[in-house]
Structures are given as structure tokens and as C-alpha cells.
Protein backbone atom coordinates (compact mmCIF):
# COMPACT_ATOMS: atom_id res chain seq x y z
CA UNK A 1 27.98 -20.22 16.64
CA UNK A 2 29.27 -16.89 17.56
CA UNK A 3 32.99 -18.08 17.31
CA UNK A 4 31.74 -18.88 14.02
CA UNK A 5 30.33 -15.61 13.02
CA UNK A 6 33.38 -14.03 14.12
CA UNK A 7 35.69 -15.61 12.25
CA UNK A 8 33.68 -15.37 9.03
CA UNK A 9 33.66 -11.84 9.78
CA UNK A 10 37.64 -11.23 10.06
CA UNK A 11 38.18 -13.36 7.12
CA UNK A 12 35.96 -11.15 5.46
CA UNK A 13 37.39 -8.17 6.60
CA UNK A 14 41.10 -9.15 6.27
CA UNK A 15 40.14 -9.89 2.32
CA UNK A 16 38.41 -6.81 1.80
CA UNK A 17 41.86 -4.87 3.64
CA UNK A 18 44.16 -6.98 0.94
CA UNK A 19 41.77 -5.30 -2.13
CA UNK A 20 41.89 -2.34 -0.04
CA UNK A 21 45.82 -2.10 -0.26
CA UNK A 22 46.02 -3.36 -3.62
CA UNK A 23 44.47 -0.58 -5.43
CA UNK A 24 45.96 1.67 -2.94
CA UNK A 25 49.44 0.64 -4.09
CA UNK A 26 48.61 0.32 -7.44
CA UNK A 27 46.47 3.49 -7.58
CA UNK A 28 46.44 5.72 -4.67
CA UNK A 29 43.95 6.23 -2.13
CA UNK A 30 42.58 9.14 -3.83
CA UNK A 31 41.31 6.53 -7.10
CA UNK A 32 40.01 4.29 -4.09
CA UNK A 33 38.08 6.61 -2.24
CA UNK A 34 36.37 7.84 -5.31
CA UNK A 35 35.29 4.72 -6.63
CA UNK A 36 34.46 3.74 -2.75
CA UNK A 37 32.16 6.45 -3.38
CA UNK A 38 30.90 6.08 -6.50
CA UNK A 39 29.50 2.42 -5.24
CA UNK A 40 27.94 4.01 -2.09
CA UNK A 41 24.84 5.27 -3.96
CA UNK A 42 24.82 2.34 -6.33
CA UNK A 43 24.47 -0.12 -3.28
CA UNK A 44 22.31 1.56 -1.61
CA UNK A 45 19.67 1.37 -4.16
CA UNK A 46 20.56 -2.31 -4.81
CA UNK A 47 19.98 -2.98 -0.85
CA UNK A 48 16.99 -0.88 -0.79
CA UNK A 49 15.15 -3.05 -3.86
CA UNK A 50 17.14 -6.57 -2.22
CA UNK A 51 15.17 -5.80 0.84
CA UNK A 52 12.07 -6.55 -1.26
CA UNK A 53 13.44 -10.02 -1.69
CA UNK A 54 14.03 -10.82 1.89
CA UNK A 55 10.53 -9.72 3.19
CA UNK A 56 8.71 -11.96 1.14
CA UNK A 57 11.03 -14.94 1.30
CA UNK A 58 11.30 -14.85 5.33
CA UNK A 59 7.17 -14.55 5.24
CA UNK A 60 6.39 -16.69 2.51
CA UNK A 61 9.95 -18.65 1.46
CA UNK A 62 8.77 -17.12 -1.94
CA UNK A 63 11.68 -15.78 -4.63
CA UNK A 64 9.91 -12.83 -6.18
CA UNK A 65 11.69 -12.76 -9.61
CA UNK A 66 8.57 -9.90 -10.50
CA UNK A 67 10.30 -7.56 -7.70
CA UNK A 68 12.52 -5.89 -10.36
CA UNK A 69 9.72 -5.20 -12.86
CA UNK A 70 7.81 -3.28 -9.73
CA UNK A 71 10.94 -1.04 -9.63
CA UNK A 72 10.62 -0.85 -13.39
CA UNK A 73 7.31 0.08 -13.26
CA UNK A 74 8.36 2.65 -10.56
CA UNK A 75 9.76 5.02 -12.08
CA UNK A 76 7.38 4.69 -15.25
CA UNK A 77 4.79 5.72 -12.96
CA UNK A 78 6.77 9.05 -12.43
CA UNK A 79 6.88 9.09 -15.74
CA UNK A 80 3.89 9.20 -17.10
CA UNK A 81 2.91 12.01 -15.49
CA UNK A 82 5.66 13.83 -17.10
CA UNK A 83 6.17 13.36 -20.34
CA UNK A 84 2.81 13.65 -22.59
CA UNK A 85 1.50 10.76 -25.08
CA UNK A 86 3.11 10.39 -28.36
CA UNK A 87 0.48 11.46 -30.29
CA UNK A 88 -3.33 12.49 -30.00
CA UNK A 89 -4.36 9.18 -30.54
CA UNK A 90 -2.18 7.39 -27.97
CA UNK A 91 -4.00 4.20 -26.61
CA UNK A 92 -0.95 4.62 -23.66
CA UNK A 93 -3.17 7.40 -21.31
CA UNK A 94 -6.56 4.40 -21.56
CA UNK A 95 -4.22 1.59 -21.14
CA UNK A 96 -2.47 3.69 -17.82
CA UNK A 97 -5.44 4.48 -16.76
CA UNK A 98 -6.87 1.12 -16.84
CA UNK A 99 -3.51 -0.51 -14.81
CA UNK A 100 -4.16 1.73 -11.96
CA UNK A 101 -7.85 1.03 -12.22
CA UNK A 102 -7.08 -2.45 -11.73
CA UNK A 103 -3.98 -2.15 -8.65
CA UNK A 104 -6.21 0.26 -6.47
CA UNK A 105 -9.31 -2.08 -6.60
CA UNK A 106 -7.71 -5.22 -5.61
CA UNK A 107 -5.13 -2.87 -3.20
CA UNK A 108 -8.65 -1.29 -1.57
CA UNK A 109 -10.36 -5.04 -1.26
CA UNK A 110 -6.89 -6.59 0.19
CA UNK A 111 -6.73 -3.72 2.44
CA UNK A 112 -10.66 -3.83 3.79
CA UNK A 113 -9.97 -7.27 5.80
CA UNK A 114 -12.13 -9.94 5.79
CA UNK A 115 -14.40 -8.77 8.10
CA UNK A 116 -17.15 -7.42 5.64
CA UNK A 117 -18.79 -9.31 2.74
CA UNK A 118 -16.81 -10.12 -0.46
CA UNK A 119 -19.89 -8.41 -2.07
CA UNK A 120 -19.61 -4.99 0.11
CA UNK A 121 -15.61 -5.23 -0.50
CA UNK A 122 -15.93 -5.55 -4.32
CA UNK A 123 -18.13 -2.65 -4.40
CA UNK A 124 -16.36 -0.02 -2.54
CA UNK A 125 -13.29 -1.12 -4.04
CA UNK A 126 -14.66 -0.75 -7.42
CA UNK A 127 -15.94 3.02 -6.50
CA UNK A 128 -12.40 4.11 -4.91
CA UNK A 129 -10.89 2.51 -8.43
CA UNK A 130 -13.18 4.27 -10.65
CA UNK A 131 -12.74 7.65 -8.70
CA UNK A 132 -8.78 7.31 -8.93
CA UNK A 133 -8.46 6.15 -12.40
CA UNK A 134 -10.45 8.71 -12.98
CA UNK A 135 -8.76 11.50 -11.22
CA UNK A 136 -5.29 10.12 -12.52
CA UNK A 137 -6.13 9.94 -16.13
CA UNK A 138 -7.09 13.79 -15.95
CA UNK A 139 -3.77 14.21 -14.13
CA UNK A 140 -1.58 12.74 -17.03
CA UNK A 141 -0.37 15.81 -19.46
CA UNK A 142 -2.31 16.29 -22.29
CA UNK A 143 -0.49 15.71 -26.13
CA UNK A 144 2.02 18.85 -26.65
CA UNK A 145 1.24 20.16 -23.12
CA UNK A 146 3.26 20.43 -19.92
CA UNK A 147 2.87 18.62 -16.35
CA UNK A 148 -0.08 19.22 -14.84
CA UNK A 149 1.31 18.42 -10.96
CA UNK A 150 4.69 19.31 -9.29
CA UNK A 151 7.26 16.22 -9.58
CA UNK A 152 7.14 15.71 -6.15
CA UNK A 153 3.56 15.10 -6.02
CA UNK A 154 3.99 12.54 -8.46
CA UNK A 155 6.44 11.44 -7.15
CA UNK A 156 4.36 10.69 -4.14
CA UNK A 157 1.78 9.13 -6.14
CA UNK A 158 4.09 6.74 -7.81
CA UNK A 159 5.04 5.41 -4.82
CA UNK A 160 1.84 4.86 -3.83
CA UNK A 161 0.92 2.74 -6.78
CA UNK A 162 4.07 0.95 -6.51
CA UNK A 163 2.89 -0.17 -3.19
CA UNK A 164 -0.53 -1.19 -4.84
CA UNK A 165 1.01 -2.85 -7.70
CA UNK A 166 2.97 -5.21 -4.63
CA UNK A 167 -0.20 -6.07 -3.25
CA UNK A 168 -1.60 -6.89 -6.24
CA UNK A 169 0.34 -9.14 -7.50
CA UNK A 170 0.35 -11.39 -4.35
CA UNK A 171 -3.30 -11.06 -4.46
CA UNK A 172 -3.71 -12.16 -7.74
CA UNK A 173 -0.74 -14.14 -8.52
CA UNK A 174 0.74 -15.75 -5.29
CA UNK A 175 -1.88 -16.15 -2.59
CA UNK A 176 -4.15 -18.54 -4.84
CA UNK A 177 -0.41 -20.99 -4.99
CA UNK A 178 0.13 -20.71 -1.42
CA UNK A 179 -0.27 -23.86 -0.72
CA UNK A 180 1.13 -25.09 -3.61
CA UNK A 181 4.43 -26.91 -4.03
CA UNK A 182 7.68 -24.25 -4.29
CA UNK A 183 8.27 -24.67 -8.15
CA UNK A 184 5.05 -23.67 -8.93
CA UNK A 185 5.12 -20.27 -7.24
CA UNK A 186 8.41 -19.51 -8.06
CA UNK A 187 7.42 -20.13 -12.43
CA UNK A 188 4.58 -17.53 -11.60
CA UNK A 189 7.11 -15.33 -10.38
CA UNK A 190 9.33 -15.03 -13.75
CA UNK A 191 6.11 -15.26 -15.97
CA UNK A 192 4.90 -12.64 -14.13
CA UNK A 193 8.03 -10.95 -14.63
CA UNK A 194 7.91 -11.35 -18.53
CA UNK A 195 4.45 -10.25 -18.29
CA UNK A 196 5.07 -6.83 -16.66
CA UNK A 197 7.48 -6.06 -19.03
CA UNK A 198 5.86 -6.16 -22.04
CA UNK A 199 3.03 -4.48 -20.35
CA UNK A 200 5.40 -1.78 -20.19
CA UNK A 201 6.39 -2.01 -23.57
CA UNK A 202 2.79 -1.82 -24.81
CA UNK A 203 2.76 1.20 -22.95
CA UNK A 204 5.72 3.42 -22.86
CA UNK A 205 7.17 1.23 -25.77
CA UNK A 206 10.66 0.15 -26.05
CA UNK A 207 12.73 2.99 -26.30
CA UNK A 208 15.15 4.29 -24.01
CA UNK A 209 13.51 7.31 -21.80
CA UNK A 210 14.99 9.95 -19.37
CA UNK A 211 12.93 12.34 -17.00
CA UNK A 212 12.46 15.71 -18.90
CA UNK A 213 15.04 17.83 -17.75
CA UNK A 214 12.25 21.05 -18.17
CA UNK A 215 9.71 18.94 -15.54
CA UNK A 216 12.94 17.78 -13.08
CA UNK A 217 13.92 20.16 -9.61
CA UNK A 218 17.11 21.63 -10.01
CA UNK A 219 17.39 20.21 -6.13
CA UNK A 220 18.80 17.16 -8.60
CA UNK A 221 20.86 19.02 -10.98
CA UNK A 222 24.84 17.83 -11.42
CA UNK A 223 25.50 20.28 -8.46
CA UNK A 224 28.56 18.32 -6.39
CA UNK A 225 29.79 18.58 -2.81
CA UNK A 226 32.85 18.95 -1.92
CA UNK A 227 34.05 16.38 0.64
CA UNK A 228 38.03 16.26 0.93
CA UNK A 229 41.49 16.36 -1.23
CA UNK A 230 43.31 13.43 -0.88
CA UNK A 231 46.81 14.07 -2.73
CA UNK A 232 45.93 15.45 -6.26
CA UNK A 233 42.36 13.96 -5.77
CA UNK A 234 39.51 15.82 -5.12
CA UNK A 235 36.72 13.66 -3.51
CA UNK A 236 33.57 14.89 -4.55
CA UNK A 237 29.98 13.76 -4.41
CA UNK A 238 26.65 14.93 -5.77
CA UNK A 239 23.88 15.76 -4.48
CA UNK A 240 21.84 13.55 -5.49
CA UNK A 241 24.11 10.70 -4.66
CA UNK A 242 24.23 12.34 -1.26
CA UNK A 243 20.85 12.51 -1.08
CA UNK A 244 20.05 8.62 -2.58
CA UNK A 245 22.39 7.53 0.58
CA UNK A 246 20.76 9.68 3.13
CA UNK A 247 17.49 8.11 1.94
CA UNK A 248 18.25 4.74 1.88
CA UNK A 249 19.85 4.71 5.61
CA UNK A 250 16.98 6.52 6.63
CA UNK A 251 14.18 4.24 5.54
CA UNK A 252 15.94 1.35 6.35
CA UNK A 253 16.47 2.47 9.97
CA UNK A 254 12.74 3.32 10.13
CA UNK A 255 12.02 -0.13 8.43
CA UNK A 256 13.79 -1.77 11.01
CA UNK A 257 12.36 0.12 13.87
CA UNK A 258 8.69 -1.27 12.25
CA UNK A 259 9.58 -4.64 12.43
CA UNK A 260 11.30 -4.70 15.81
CA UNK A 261 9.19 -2.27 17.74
CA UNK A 262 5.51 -1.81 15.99
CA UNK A 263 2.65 -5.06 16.48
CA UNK A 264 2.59 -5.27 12.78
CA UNK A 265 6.42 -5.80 12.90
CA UNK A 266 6.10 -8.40 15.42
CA UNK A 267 3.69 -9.97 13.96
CA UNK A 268 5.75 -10.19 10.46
CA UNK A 269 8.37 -12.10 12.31
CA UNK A 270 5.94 -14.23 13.88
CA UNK A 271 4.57 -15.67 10.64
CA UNK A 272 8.31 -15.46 9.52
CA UNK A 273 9.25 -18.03 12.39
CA UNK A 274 5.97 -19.76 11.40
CA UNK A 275 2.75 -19.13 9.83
CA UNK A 276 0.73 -22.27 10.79
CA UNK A 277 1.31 -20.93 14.32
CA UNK A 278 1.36 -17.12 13.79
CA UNK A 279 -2.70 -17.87 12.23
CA UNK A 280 -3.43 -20.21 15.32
CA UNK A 281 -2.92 -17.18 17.51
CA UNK A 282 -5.11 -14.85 15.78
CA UNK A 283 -2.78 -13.58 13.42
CA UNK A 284 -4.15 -12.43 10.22
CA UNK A 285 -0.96 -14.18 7.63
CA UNK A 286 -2.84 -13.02 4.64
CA UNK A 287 -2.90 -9.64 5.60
CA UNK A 288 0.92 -9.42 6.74
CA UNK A 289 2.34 -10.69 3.70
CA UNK A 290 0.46 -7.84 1.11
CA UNK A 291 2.01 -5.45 3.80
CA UNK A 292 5.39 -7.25 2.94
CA UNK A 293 4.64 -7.04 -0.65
CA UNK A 294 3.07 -3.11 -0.03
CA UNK A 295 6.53 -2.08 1.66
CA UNK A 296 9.11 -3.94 -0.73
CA UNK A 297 7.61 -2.41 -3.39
CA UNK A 298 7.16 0.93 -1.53
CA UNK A 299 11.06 0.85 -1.25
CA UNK A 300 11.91 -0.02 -4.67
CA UNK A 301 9.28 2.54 -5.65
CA UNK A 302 10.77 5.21 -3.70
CA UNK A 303 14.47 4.64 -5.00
CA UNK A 304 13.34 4.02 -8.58
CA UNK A 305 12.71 7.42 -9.55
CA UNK A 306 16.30 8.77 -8.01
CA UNK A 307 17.98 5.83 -9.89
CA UNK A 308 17.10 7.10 -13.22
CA UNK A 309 17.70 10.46 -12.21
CA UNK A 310 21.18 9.32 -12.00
CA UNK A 311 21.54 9.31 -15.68
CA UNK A 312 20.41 5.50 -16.16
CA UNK A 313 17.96 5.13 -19.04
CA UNK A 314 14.37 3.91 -18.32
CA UNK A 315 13.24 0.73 -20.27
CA UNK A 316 11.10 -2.27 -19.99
CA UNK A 317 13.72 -4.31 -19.12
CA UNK A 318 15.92 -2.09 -16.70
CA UNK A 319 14.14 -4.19 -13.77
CA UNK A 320 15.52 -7.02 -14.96
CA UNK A 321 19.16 -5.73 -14.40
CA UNK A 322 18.65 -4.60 -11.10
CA UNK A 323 16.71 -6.93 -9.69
CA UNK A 324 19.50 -9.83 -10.20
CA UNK A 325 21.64 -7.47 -8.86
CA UNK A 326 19.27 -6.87 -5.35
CA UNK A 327 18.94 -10.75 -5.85
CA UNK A 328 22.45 -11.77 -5.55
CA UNK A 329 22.43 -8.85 -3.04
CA UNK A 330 19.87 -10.86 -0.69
CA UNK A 331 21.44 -14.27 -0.83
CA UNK A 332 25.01 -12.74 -0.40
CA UNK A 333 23.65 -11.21 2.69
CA UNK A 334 21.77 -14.37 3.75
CA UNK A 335 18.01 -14.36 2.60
CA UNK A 336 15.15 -13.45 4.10
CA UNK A 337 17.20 -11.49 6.86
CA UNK A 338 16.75 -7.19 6.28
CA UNK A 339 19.68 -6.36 7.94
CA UNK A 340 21.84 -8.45 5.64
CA UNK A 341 20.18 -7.68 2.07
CA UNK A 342 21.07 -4.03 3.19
CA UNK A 343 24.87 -5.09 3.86
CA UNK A 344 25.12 -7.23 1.24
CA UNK A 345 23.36 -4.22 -1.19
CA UNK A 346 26.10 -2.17 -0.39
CA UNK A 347 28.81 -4.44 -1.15
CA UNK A 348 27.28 -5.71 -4.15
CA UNK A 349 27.01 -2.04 -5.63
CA UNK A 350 30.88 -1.36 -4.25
CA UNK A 351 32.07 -4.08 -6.14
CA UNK A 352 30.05 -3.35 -9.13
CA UNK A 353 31.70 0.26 -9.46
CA UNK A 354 35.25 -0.95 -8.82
CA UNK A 355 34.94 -3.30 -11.57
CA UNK A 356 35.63 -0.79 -14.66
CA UNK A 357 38.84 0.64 -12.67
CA UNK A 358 40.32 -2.63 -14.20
CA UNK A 359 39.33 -0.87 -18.01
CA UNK A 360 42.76 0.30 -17.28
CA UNK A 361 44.84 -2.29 -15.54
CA UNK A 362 47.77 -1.98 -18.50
CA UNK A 363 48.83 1.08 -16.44
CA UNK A 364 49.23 -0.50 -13.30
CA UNK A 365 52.46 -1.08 -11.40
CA UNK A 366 52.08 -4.11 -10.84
CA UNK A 367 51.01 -4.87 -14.66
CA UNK A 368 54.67 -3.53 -15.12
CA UNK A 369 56.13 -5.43 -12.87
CA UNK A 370 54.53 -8.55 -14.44
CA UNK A 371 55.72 -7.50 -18.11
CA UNK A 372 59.58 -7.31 -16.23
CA UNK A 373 59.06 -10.99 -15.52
CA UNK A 374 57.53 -11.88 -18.26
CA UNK A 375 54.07 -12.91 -17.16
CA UNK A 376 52.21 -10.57 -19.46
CA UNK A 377 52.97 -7.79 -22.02
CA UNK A 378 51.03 -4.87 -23.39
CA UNK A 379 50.35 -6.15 -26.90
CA UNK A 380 48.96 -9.51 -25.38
CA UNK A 381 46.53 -7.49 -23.14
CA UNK A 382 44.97 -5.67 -25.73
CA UNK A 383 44.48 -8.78 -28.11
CA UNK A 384 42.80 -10.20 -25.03
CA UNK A 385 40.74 -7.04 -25.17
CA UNK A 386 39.87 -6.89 -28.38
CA UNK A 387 38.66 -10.64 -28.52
CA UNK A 388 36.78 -10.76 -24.60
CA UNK A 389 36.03 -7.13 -24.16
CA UNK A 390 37.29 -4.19 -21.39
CA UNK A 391 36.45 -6.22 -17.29
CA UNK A 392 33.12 -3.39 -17.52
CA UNK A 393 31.28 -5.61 -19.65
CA UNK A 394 31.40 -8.03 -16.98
CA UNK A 395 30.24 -5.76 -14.13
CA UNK A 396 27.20 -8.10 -13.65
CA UNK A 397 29.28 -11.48 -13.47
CA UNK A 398 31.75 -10.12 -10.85
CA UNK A 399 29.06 -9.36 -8.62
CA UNK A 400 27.92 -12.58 -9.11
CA UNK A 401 31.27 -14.34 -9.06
CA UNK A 402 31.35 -12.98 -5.62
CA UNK A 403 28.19 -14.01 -4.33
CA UNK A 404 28.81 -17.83 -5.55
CA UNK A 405 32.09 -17.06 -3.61
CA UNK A 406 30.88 -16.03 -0.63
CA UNK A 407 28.11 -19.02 -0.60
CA UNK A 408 30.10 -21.85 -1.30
CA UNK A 409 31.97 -21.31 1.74
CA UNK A 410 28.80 -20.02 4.05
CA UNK A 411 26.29 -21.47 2.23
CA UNK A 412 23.07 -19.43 4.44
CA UNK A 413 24.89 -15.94 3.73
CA UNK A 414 26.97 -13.22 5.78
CA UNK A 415 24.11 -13.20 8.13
CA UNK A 416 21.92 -15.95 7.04
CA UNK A 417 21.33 -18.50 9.75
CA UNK A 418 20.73 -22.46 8.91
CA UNK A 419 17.16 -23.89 9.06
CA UNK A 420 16.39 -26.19 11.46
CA UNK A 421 15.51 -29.48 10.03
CA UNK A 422 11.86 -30.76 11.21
CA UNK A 423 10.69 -34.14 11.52
């Protein structure tokens, strides 16, 4: 098994040294580096949401198709507390109010174990709700006024109710169909999906959105470091690219530390291995998997915010998008294994951003050297362009092209390991 692992490995990395040269020779390593680098912060985010994925499906073999819509949500969250309501009579502030009513009651009962009565549960999670809906709804900015709290306090807070939104949905939507056959589950999951976004639609409404520029840190303003000049390049990187990598390594080195090293952690990869046997030895399964659910969506909430910040507009359906993306990132990297959804995030985003270099591949040497032979010529590459469209259109089918790739010839992932088969 290790032989194998090996050799998948230098395949791997003998294909990815033949791109490597190829756009080297074709375009220096200055254009490589900088697209390199444009795909670092890109993946990260993708392997930071794909990890999501993997927790839940090692726990509960469960494809959470509703993972994208809590990174959605995310960064609407941060949002809100920006930007003020439309108008004076906006139904958005009651209807905001009355979502985070609901995720911090059923968060608060998930969270108060099953050691006190259902009855004592309900109420003090009901109390806690009212108190923070409360408290939240005089928090949102008033019509024509300003912020009321500092970005990164709600910044804080919408990761917070990112994390509650996770539990929630497993407590309402997935632990009743726990023991019920896979394709059940798994059609909750994309009806839920739906239904979050047009939640979100009802609510912020369809329109593209950006982060006010007036409420935003300059800490993420277009500033750019420096790095090195390769040739006439000059390989820069901003800072909040910079800072979107530094994040993502970070929590993922701390998320692996918690599963490896804490009790909880172990006890994650017990019910992982099995839960039948995890709940005969006092292991509370129930309980694990909403803190699966609690830290996916604490990840995607935390990168959400910095992913619009980026310039990406925020819409209902921007989860969507990105969650296929941290999808094809988890089963490239063999699901339900963290370490690799985080390798395969990064190589999904790297090949998503070297995908529009191709915009231009009429200036190519090699295109040249093609025309010489008579392979291709200029005027035939632009008809093809005008009737299919520039390779960037097709940013998301690369990345999936690749991860079809990658599985039809190691069908459990980079990573993944094959099931045993039980009697």
C-alpha cells in the first residue's frame, strides 16, 4: 500500500513538473509564479470550506450539499450589520432577527446535553434566544445610519452564528434521517440548499452586494507586498491575500492538532471509524457530529467574509459556486480525510486561476509553432472563440475535469483510503 501511495505521488508530481515547464517555456517563470500565486489564496479558501465536507462525511458518510449556502450566509451575517435596511419599512431587520432567534435556540438546546429535561432545555434555550435576538436586532444599523459595532466585532459574531446555523441544520434537518437510507439524507441536503438561498433572497434580495468600503479596515485595503523580481516580473501579493493564506494554514494546523491531540478529537475519529461502537463506549455520537457541523461551518464562516473582501460579489447563490468547488476539492483529496480536502483545496484553486492564462494562448510559442505546421491558425482560433467562448468561462469545468481525472484512476482520492467491505 505504501509502494502504492508512492507511486501515485511521483506520477502526480512528474505531471504537475511537465505543466510546470510548459508555461515556463511558453511564458516565463515570472507569468507562472504570479498566477501560482494568485491560486494560493483562492485554494485556500476552497480547502478551508472543503474541510466542511470531509468532517461530516467521515462522521456521518453524509454529502452536505447545504455547506456552501452556510458560507453564503457567512458573510451576509457580516453584512447585515453593515449596511442599513433599504428603507424604513424593511421587513429584512424582523426577518434577521427572527433567523438568529431560531439558530441560537436550537444551538443552546443541542449544546445543553441530554442530561437535563427536554422541558428545562427548551426553556433556557428559548430565554438565551430571546435575549440575543434581541440584543442583535438593536445592533443592526438603523435606515440612513452608520454601523453601530466595529467590523471586527461583527465579524466575530458572524462567525459565531455561522457555527449555530451548522448545528442547526443537523439538528433539524439530518439527525431525525439518521437512520434513514443514504438517498434520503442526501435530497434533504440540496433542498435544504435551495431553501437557504431563497431565504437569503427574501432577505438581502437578489442583487449583487459588496462590504461598504466607509465600514471596511484599511488593514484590507489594495495595499501589496512586495515579494521578488523574477526577470521583468514583479511578484507581488496583497495583503489580504497574504493574510487569507496565513489564516487558513493556521486554523487548519490548530484543527488538526484538535482532532489528533484533544478527547473531543479522539472521540470524532472514533465515531468516524464507527459510531455503533464509539456510542457503546460511552460516547455521546449526537453530540460530536453538531461539533462537526459547529466547526465546518465555523471555517467557512471565518473565510467567508475575507472572500468577498477580495472583490467577489455577495449573492444568494455565491455558495453554490464555491461549494462545488470545496466539493470537488474533498473528493479530489479523498473524502472524509482533513488533511486531503486541504491539499486538494489548494490545487483545486491553483488550477482554477491558471485556467484564464489560456484567454491568451494565440500568443504562445508553441501556438506559433503549431500555425508553422499547420495544425492551427489565428483566424481559426478566434472563430472557435467567438462560437465556444475565451477557456475562463470554463474555470469551473477544468477543475472538475481534473477531479474526474484524478478519480478514475484512484478512485478513493490522493489520500482517500478504500473501505473495507463487511459481511
Amino acid at each position: 500500500m505504501k509502494s502504492s501511495a508512492w507511486k501515485t505521488t511521483g506520477v502526480w508530481l512528474c505531471l504537475f513538473v511537465v505543466f510546470t515547464l510548459f508555461i515556463v517555456a511558453n511564458k516565463g517563470w515570472g507569468v507562472f509564479l504570479n498566477y501560482f500565486l494568485l491560486g494560493l489564496p483562492q485554494g485556500a479558501i476552497i480547502a478551508a470550506i472543503a474541510v466542511g465536507y470531509s468532517m461530516v462525511y467521515g462522521i456521518i458518510q453524509l454529502i452536505n450539499f447545504a455547506h456552501g449556502e452556510v458560507f453564503m450566509f457567512s458573510a451576509y451575517f457580516l453584512l447585515m450589520f453593515l449596511i442599513p435596511p433599504d428603507s424604513p419599512h424593511s421587513v429584512a431587520p424582523r426577518i434577521i432577527t427572527a433567523i438568529v432567534g431560531l439558530i441560537i435556540a436550537v444551538a443552546v438546546y443541542s449544546a445543553l446535553g441530554e442530561r437535563r429535561s427536554p422541558r428545562w432545555r427548551g426553556l433556557i434555550a428559548l430565554v438565551i434566544a430571546c435575549v440575543v435576538a434581541i440584543a442583535n436586532y438593536r445592533l443592526l444599523p438603523a435606515w440612513g445610519g452608520k454601523p453601530v459595532i466595529p467590523f471586527f466585532a461583527a465579524y466575530g459574531l458572524a462567525i459565531v452564528y455561522a457555527c449555530c446555523l451548522g448545528v442547526t441544520m443537523d439538528r433539524l434537518a439530518y439527525r431525525p434521517l439518521r437512520s434513514s437510507p443514504r438517498l434520503i439524507p442526501l435530497i434533504t441536503a440540496i433542498g435544504l440548499s435551495l431553501l437557504l438561498q431563497n431565504v437569503a433572497q427574501v432577505t438581502w434580495g437578489s442583487a449583487s452586494r459588496f462590504f461598504p468600503a466607509s465600514a471596511t479596515p484599511t488593514f484590507f485595503s489594495g495595499q501589496r507586498l512586495a515579494l521578488a523580481t523574477v526577470g521583468d516580473t514583479r511578484l507581488e501579493l496583497s495583503v489580504l491575500d497574504a493574510l487569507i493564506i496565513l489564516v487558513a494554514v493556521l486554523s487548519m494546523a490548530i484543527l488538526q492538532t484538535f482532532v489528533l491531540r484533544t478527547r473531543m478529537g479522539k472521540a470524532m475519529r472514533a465515531c468516524a471509524q464507527d459510531r455503533v461502537t464509539a456510542s457503546l463506549m460511552g460516547i455521546r455520537v449526537d453530540t460530536v457530529v453538531a461539533l462537526a457541523f459547529a466547526i465546518g461551518a465555523g471555517l467557512a464562516g471565518l473565510v467567508a467574509p475575507l472572500y468577498v473582501l477580495r472583490g467577489t460579489p455577495l449573492y444568494p447563490q455565491m455558495g453554490y459556486i464555491v461549494g462545488i468547488l470545496a466539493f470537488a476539492s474533498a473528493v479530489l483529496g479523498g473524502i472524509g480525510n482533513l488533511t486531503g480536502a486541504m491539499i486538494g483545496g489548494m490545487i483545486i484553486g491553483i488550477i482554477y486561476s491558471f485556467v484564464p492564462l489560456f484567454d491568451a494562448f494565440d500568443t504562445f510559442p508553441i501556438f506559433h509553432t503549431l500555425e508553422e505546421w499547420g495544425w492551427v491558425t489565428s483566424s481559426g482560433f478566434q472563430q472557435f472563440v467567438a462560437a465556444f467562448g475565451r477557456p475562463s468561462q470554463y474555470q469551473l469545468g477544468v477543475a472538475y475535469a481534473f477531479m474526474i481525472l484524478v478519480i478514475v484512476f484512484k478512485p478513493t482520492g490522493l489520500l482517500g483510503k478504500a473501505a473495507a467491505k463487511r459481511a
